[in-house]
C-alpha atoms as a PDB file:
ATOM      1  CA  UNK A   1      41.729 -29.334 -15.652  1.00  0.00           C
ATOM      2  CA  UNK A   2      39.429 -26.252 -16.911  1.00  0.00           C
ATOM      3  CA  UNK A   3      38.116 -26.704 -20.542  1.00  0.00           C
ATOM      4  CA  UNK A   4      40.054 -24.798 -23.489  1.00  0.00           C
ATOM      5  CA  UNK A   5      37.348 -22.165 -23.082  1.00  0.00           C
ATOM      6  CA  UNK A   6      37.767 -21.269 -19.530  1.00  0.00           C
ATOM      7  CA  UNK A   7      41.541 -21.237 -20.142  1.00  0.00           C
ATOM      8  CA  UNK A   8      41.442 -18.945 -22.621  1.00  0.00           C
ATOM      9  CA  UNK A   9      39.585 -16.390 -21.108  1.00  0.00           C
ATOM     10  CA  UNK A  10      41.685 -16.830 -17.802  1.00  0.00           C
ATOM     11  CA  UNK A  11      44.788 -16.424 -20.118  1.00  0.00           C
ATOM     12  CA  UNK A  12      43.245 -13.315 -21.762  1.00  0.00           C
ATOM     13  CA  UNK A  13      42.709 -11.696 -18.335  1.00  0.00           C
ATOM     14  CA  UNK A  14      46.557 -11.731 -17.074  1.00  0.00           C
ATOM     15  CA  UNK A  15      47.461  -8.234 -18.576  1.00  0.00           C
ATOM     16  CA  UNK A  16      44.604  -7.047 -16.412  1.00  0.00           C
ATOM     17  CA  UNK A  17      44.671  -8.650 -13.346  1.00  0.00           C
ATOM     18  CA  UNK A  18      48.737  -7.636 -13.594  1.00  0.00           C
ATOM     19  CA  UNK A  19      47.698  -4.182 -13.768  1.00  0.00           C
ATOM     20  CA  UNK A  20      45.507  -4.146 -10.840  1.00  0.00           C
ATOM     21  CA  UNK A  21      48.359  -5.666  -8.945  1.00  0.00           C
ATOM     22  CA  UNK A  22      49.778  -3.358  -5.886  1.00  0.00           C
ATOM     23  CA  UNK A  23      53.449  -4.877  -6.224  1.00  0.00           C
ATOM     24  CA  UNK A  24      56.683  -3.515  -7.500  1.00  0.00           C
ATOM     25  CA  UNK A  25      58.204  -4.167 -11.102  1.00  0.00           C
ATOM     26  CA  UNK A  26      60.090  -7.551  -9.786  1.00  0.00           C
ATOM     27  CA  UNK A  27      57.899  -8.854  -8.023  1.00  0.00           C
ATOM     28  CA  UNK A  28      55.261  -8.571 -10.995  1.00  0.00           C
ATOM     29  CA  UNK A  29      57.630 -10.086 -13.191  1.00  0.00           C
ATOM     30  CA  UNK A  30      58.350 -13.145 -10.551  1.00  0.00           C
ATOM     31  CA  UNK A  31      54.631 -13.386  -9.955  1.00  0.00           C
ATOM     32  CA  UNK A  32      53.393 -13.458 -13.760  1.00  0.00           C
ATOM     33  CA  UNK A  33      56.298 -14.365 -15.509  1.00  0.00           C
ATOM     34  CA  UNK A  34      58.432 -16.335 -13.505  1.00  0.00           C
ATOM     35  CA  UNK A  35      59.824 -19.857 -13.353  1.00  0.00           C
ATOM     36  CA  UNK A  36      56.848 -20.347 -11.370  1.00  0.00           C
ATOM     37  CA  UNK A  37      54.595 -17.896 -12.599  1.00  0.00           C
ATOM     38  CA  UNK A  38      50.699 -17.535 -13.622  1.00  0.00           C
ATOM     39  CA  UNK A  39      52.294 -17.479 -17.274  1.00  0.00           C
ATOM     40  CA  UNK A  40      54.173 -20.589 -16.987  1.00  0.00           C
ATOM     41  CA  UNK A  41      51.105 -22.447 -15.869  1.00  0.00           C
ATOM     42  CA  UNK A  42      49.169 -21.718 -19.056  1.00  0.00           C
ATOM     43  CA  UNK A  43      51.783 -22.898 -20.943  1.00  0.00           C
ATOM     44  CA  UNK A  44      51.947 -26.423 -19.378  1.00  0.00           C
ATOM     45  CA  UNK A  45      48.657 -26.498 -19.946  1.00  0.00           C
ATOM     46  CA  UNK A  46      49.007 -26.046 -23.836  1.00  0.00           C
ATOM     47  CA  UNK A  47      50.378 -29.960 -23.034  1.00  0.00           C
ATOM     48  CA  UNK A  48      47.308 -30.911 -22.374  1.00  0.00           C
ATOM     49  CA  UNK A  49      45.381 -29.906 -25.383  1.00  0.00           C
ATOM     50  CA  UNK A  50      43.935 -31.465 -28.674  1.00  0.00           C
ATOM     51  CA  UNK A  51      46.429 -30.648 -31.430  1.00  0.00           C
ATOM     52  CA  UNK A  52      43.749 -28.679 -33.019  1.00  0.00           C
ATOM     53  CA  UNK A  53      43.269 -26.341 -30.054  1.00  0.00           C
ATOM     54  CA  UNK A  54      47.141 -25.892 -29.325  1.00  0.00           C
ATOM     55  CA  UNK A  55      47.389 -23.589 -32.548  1.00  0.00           C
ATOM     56  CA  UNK A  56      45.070 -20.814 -31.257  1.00  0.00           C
ATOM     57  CA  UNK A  57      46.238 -21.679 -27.855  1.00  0.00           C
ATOM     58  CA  UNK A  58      49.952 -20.738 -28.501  1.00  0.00           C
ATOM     59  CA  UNK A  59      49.063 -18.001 -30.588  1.00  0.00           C
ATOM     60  CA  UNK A  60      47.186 -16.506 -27.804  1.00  0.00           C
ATOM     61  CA  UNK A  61      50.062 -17.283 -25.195  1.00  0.00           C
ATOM     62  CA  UNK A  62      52.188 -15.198 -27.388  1.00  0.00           C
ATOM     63  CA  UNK A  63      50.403 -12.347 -27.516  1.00  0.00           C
ATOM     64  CA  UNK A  64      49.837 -12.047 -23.702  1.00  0.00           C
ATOM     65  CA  UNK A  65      53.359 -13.156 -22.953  1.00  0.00           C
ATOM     66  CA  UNK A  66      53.676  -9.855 -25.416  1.00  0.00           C
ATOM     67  CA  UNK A  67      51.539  -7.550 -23.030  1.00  0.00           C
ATOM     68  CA  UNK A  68      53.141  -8.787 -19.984  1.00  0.00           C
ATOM     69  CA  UNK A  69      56.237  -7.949 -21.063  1.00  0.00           C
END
């Protein structure tokens, strides 16, 4: 499991890496977004954190969930 660090910064580089992406609009959404998605990973992970780093965790989740969108 990466530290809170590390998954933070590979949270905060999602809008990016999205954007860089050579797929259609659905497929995007599927691969980011999905069920199954890089986005759904992250927040599982927010399980796995100390209560005091799930605030600023979920916070952050939000806000990229917001730019993915």
């Amino acid at each position: 499991m990466p530290d809170y660090q590390q998954l933070v910064s590979q949270l905060q580089q999602l809008p990016e890496q999205m954007l860089q992406e050579q797929l259609d609009a659905d497929a995007l959404r599927i691969k980011y977004l999905g069920k199954n998605g890089l986005f759904n990973e992250f927040s599982q992970a927010l399980k796995t954190l100390p209560n005091e780093q799930k605030r600023n965790f979920g916070k952050i989740l939000n806000q990229v969930k917001t730019q993915l969108e």
